[in-house]
C-alpha atoms as a PDB file:
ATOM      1  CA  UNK A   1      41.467 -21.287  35.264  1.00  0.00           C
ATOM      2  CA  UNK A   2      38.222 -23.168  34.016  1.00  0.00           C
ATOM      3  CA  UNK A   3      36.753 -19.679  33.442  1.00  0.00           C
ATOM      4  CA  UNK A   4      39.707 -18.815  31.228  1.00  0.00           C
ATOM      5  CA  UNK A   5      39.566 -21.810  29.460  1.00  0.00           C
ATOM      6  CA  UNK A   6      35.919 -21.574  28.860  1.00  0.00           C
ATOM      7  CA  UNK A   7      36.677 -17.648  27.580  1.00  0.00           C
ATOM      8  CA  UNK A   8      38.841 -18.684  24.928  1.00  0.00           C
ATOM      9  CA  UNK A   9      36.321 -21.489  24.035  1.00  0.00           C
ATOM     10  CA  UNK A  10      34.140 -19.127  23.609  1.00  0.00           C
ATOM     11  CA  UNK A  11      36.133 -16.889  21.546  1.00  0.00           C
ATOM     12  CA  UNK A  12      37.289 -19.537  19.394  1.00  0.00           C
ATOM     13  CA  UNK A  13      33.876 -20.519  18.833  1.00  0.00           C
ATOM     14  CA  UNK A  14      32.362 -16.922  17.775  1.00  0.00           C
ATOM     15  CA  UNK A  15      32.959 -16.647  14.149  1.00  0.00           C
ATOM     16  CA  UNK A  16      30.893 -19.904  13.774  1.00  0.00           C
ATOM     17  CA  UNK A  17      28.119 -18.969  16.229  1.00  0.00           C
ATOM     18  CA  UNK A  18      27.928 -15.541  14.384  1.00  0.00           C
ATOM     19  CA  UNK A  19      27.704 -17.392  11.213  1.00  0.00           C
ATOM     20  CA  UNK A  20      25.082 -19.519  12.499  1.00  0.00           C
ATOM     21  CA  UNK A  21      27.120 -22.719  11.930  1.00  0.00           C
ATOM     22  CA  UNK A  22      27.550 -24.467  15.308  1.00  0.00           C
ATOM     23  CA  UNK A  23      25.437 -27.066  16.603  1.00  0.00           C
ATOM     24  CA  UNK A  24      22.256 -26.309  18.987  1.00  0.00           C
ATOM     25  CA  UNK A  25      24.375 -27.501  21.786  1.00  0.00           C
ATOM     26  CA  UNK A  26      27.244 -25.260  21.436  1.00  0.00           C
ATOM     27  CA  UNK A  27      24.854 -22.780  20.420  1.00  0.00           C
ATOM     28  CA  UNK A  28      23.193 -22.738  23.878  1.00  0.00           C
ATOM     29  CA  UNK A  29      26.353 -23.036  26.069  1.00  0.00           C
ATOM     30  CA  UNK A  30      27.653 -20.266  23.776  1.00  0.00           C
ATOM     31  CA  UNK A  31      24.726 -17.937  24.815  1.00  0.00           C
ATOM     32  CA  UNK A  32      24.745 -19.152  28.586  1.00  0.00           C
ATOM     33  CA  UNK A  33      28.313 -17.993  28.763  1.00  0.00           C
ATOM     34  CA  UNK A  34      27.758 -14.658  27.356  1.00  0.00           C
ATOM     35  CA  UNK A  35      24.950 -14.172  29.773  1.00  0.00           C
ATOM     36  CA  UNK A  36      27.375 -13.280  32.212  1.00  0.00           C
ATOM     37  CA  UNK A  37      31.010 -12.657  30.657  1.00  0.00           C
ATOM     38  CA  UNK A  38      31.366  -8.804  29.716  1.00  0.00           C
ATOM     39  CA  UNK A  39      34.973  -9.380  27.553  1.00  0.00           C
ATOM     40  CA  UNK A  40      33.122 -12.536  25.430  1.00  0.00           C
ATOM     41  CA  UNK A  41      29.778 -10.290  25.533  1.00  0.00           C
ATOM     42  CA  UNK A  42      31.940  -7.143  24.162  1.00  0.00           C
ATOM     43  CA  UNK A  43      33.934  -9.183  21.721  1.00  0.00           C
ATOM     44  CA  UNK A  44      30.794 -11.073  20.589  1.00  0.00           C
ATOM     45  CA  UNK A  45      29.012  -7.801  19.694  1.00  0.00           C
ATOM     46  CA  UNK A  46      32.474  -6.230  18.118  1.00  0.00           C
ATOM     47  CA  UNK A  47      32.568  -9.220  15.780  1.00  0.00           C
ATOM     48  CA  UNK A  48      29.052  -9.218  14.844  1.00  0.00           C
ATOM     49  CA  UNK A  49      29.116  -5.239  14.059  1.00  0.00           C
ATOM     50  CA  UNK A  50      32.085  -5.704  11.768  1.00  0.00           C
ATOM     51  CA  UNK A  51      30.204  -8.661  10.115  1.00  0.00           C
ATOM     52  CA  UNK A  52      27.356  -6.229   8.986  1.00  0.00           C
ATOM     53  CA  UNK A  53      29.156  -3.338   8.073  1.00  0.00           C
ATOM     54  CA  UNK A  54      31.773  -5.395   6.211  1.00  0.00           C
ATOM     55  CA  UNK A  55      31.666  -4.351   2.418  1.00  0.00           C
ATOM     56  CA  UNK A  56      30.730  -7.579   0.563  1.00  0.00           C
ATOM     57  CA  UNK A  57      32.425  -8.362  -2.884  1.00  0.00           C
ATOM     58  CA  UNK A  58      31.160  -7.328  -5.713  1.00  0.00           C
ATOM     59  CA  UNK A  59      30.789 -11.150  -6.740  1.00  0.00           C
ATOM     60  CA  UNK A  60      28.337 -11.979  -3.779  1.00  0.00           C
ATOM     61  CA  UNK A  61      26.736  -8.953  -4.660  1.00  0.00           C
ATOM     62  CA  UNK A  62      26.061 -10.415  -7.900  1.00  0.00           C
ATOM     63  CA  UNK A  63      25.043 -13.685  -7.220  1.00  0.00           C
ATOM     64  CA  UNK A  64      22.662 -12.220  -4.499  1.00  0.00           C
ATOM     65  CA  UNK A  65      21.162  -9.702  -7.408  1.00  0.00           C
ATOM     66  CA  UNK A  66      21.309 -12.653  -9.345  1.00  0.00           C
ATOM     67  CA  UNK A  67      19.118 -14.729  -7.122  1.00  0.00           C
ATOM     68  CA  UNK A  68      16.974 -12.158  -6.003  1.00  0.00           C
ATOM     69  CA  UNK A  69      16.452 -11.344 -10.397  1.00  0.00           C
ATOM     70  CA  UNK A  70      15.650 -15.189 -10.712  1.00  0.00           C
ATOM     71  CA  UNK A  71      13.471 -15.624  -8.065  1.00  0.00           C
ATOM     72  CA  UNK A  72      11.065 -12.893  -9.186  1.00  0.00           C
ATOM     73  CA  UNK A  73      11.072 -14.188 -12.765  1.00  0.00           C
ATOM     74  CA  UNK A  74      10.242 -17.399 -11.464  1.00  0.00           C
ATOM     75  CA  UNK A  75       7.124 -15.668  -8.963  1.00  0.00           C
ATOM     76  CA  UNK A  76       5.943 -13.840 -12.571  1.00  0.00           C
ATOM     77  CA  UNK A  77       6.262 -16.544 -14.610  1.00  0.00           C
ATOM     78  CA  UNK A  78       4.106 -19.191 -11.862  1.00  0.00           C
ATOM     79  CA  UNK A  79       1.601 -16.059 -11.603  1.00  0.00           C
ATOM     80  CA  UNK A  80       1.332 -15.694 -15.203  1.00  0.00           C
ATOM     81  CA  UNK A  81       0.811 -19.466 -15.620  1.00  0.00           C
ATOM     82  CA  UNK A  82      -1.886 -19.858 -13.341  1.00  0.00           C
ATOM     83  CA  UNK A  83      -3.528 -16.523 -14.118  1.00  0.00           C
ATOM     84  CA  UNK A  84      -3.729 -17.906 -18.029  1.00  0.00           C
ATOM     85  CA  UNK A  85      -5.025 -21.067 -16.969  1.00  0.00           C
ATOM     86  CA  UNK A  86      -7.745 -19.803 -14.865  1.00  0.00           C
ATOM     87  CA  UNK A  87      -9.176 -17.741 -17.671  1.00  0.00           C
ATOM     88  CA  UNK A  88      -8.746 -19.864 -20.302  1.00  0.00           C
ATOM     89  CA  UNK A  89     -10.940 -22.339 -18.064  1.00  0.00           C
ATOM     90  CA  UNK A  90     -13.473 -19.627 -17.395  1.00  0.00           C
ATOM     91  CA  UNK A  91     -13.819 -18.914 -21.109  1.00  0.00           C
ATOM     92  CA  UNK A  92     -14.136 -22.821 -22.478  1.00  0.00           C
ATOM     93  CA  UNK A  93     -16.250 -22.961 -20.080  1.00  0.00           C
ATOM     94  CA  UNK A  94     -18.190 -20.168 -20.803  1.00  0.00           C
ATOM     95  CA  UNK A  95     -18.137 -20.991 -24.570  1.00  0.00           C
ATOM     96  CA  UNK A  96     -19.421 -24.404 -23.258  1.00  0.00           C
ATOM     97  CA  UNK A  97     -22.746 -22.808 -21.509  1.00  0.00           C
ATOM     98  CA  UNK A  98     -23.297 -19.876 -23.468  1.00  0.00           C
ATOM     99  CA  UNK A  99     -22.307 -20.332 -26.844  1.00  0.00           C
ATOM    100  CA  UNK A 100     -20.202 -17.045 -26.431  1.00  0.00           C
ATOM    101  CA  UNK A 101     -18.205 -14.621 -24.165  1.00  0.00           C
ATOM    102  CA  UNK A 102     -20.461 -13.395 -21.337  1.00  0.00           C
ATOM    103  CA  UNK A 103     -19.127 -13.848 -17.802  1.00  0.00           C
ATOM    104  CA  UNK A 104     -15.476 -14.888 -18.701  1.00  0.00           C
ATOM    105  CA  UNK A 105     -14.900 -11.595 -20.049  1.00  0.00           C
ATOM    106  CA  UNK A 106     -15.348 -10.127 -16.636  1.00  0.00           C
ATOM    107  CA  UNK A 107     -13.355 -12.901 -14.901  1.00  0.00           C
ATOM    108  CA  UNK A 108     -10.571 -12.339 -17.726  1.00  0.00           C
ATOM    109  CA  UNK A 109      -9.895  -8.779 -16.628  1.00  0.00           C
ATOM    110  CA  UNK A 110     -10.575  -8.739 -12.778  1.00  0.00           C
ATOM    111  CA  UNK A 111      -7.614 -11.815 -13.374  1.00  0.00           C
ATOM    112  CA  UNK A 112      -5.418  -9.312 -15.548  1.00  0.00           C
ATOM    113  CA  UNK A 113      -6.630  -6.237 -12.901  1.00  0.00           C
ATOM    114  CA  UNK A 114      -5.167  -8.379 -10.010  1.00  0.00           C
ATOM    115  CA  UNK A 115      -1.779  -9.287 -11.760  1.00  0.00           C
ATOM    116  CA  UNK A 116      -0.794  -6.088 -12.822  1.00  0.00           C
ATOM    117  CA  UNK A 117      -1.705  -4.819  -9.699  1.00  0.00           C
ATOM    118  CA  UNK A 118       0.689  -7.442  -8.078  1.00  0.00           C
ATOM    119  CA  UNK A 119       3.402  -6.239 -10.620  1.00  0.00           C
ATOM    120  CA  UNK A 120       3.453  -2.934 -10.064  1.00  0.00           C
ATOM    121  CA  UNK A 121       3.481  -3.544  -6.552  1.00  0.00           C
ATOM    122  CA  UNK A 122       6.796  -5.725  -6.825  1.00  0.00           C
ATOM    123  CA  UNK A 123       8.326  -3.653  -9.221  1.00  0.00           C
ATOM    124  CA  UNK A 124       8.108  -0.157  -7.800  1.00  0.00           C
ATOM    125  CA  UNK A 125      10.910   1.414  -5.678  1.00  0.00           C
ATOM    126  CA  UNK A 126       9.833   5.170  -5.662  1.00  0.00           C
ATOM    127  CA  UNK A 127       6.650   6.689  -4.982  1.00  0.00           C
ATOM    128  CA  UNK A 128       4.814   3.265  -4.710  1.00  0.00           C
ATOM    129  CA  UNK A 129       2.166   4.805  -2.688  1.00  0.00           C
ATOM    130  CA  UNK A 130       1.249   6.848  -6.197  1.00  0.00           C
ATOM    131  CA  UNK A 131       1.964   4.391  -8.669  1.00  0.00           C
ATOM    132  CA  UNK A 132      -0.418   1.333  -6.954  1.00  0.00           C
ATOM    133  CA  UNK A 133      -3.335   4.254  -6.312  1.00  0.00           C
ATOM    134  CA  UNK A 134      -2.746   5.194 -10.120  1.00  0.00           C
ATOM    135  CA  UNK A 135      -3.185   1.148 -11.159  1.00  0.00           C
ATOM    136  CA  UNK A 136      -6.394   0.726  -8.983  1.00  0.00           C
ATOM    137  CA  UNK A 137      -7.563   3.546 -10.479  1.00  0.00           C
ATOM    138  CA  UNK A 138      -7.531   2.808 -13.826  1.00  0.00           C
ATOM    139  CA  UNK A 139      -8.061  -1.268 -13.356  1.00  0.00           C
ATOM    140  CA  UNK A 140     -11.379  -0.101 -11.592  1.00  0.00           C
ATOM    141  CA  UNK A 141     -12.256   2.144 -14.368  1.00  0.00           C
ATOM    142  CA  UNK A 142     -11.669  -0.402 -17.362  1.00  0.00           C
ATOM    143  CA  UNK A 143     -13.097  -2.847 -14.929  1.00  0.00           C
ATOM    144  CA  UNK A 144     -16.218  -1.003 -14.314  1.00  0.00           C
ATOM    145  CA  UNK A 145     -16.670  -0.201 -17.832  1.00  0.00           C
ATOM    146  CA  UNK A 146     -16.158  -3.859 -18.665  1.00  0.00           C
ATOM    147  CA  UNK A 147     -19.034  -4.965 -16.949  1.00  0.00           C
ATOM    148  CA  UNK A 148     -21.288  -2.598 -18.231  1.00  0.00           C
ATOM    149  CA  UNK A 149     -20.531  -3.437 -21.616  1.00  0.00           C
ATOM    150  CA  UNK A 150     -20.713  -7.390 -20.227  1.00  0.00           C
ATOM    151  CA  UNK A 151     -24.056  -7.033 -18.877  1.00  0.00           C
ATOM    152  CA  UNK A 152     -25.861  -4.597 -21.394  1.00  0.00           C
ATOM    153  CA  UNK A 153     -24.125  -5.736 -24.820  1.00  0.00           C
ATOM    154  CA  UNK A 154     -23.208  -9.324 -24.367  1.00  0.00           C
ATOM    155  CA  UNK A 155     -25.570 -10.384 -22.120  1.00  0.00           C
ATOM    156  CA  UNK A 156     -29.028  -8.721 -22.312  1.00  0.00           C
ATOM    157  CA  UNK A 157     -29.170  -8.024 -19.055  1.00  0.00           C
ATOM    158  CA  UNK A 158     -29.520  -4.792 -17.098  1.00  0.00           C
ATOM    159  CA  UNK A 159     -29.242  -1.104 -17.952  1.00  0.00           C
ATOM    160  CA  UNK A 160     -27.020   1.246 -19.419  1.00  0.00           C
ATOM    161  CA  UNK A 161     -25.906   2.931 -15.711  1.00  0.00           C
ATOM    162  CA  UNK A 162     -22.353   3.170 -16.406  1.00  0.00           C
ATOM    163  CA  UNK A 163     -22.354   7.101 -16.889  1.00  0.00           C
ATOM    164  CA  UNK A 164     -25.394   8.081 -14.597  1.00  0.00           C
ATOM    165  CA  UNK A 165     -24.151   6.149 -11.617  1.00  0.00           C
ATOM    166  CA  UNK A 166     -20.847   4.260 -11.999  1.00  0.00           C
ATOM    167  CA  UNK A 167     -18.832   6.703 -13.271  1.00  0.00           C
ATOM    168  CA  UNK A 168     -19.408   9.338 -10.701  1.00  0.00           C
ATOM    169  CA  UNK A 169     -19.619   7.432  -7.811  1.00  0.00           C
ATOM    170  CA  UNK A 170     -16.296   6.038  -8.619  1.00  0.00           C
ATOM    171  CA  UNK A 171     -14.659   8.992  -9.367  1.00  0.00           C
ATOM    172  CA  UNK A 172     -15.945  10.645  -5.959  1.00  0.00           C
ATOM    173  CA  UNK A 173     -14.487   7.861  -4.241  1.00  0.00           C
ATOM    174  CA  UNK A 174     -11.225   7.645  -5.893  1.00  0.00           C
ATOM    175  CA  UNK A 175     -11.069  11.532  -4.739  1.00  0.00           C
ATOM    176  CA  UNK A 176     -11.797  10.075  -1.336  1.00  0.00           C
ATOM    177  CA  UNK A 177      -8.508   8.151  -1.555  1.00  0.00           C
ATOM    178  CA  UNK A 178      -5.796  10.437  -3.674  1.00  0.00           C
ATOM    179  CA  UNK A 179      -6.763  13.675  -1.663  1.00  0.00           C
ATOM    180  CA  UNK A 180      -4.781  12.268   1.806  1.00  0.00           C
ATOM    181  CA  UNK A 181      -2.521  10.706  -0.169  1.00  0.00           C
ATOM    182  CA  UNK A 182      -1.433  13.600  -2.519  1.00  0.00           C
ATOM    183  CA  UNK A 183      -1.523  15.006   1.164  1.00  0.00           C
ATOM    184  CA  UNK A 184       1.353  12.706   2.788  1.00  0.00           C
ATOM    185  CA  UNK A 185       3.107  12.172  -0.168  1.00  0.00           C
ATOM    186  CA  UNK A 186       3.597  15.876  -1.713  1.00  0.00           C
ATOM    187  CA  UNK A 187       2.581  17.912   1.278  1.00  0.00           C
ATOM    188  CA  UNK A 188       4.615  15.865   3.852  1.00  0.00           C
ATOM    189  CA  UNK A 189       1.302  15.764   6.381  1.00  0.00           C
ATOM    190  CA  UNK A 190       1.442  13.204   9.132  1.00  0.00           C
ATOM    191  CA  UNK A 191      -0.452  10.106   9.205  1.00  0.00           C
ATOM    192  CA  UNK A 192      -3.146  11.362  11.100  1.00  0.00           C
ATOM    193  CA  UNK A 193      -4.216  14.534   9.352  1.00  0.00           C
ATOM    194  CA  UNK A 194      -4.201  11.964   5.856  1.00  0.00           C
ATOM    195  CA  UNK A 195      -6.644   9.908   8.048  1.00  0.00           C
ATOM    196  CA  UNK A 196      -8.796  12.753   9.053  1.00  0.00           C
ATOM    197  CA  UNK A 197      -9.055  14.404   5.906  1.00  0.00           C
ATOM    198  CA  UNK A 198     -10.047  10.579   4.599  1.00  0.00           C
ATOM    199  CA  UNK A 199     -13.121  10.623   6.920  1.00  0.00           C
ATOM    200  CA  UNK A 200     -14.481  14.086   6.384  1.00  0.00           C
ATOM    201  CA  UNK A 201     -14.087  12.918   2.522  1.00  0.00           C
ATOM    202  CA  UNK A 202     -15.940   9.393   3.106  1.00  0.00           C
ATOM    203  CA  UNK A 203     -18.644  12.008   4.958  1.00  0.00           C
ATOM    204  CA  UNK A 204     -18.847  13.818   1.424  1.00  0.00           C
ATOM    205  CA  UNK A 205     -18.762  10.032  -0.518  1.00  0.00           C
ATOM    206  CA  UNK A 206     -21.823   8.535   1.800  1.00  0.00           C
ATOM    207  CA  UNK A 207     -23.785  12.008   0.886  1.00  0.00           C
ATOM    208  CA  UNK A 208     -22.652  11.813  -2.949  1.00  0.00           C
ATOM    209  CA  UNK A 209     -23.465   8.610  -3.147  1.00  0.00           C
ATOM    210  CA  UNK A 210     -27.370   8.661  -1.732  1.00  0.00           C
ATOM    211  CA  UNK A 211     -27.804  11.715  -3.914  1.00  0.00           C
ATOM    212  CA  UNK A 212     -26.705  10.734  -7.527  1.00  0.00           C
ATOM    213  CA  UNK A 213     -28.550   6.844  -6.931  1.00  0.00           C
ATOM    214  CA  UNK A 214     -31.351   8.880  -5.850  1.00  0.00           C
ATOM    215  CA  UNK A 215     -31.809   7.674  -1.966  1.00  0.00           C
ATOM    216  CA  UNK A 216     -31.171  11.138  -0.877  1.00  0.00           C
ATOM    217  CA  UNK A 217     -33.041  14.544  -1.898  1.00  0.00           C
ATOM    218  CA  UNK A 218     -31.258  17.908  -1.011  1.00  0.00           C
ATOM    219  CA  UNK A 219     -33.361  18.308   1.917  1.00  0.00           C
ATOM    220  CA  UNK A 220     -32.546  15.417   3.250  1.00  0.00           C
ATOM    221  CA  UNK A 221     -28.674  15.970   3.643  1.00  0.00           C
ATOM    222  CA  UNK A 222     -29.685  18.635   6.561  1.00  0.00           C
ATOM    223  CA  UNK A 223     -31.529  16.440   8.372  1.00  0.00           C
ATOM    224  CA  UNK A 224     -30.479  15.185  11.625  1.00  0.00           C
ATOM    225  CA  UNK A 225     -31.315  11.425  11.260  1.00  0.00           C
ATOM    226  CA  UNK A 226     -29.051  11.817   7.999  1.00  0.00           C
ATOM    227  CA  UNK A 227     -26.593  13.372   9.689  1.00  0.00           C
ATOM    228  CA  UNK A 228     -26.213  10.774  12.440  1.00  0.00           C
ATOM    229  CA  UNK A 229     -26.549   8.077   9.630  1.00  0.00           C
ATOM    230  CA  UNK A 230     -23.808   9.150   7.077  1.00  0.00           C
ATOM    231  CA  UNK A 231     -21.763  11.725   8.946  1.00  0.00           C
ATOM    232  CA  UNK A 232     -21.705  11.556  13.007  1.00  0.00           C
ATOM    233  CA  UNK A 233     -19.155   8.862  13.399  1.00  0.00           C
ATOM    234  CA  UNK A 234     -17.258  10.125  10.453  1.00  0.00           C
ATOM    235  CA  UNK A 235     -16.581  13.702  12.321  1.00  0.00           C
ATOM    236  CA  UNK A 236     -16.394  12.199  15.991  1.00  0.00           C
ATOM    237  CA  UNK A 237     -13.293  10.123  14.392  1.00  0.00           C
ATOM    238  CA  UNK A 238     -11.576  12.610  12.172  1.00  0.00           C
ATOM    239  CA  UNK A 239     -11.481  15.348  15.403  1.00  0.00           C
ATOM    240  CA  UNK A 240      -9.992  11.844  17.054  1.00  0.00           C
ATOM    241  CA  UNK A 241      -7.054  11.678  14.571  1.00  0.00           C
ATOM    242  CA  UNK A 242      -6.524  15.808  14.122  1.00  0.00           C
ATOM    243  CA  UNK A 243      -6.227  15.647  18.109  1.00  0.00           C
ATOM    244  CA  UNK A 244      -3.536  12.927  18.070  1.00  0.00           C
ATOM    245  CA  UNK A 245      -1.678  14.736  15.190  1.00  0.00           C
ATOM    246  CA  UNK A 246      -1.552  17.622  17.499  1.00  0.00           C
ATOM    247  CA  UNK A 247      -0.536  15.851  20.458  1.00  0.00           C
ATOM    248  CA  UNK A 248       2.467  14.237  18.585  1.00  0.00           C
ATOM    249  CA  UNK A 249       3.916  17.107  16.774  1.00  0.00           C
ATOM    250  CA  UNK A 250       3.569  19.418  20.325  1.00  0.00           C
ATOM    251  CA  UNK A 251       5.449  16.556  22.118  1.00  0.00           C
ATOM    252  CA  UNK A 252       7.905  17.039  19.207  1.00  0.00           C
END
């Protein structure tokens, strides 16, 4: 009789526990008795199912778009607030030491580099692999050419390396990161051929690299010190990841 009684308790008591509402108390005698009663158990579960796959009404819908809308406006707004104060402090202070915009012109768009970044990243539904790659990509570019223009122009300082070194060594390594991505995104490959293919291009990145700064010469990329420098772990690790990629789609 006690166990019947404590049954329909229990059952009473279920819409509130699913709902999170009752007390810690009731919450843990709750859980105790479904430990070991199948019927509460079955009905517990039958009741929580239908309370996820229950269509909501359109007004809760829009109150929770509405909130979710609100809340980032409020995230953009705080990030844009503190991103504008930062760089106007940078720049009076700049102005202050200088007499002029040196430094805080660099500050100023790694800032604006970093929030559009953040943007895009909360923004994009589709293809948001692509779209952040794309932003770094051209943030690092206008960044890169920013400083150059910082330090050589505006500064004194420095020389004019921006298209004998920066620019190629960034483009090699942003080829280093869209290859395996153009990869998995267009070419459906699995994880671990992306990651191979990533190391056999940071192989080709070290090498590029050492030859356009000039720490390489031709003869030295077919030496064996060089190799186990700039190369051996890359290939020991992308055969790693090509044999895993095997193993998983032959299990498959």
């Amino acid at each position: 009789m006690d166990k019947e009684l404590a049954c329909e308790i229990v059952k009473d008591l279920l819409p509130l526990y699913v709902d999170g509402m009752v007390s810690d108390v009731s919450k843990k005698s709750i859980e105790s008795h479904l430990e070991y009663c199948t019927d509460c158990n079955e009905a517990y579960h039958d009741m929580a199912y239908h309370l996820e796959t229950e269509p909501q009404e359109p007004e809760v819908q829009d109150v929770k778009r509405f909130l979710k809308k609100t809340k980032r406006m409020y995230f953009f707004y705080g990030l844009g607030g503190l991103s504008f104060t930062a760089m106007l402090v940078c720049m009076i202070v700049d102005l202050a030491l200088n007499r002029g915009i040196t430094w805080s012109l660099i500050v100023v768009s790694a800032v604006v580099f970093a929030d559009a970044f953040v943007y895009t990243l909360s923004i994009s539904k589709k293809n948001k692999s692509c779209i952040m790659m794309a932003v770094i990509s051209i943030g690092t570019l206008c960044l890169l050419f920013v400083i150059q223009i910082t330090r050589y122009y505006l500064m004194g300082t420095g020389t004019f390396w921006i298209f004998r070194y920066g620019l190629p060594i960034l483009l090699l390594w942003l080829a280093a990161l869209w290859f395996p991505l153009f990869g998995r995104t267009f070419l459906k490959w699995n994880i671990w051929d992306c990651i191979a293919l990533f190391l056999l291009l940071v192989i080709a990145g070290n090498y590029g690299t050492k030859l356009i700064t000039g720490d390489y010469a031709w003869d030295d990329v077919f030496a064996i010190h060089s190799f186990r420098a700039s190369a051996l772990g890359e290939m020991i690790g992308a055969i790693f990841f090509v044999m895993i990629g095997r193993m998983k789609k032959w299990r498959k």
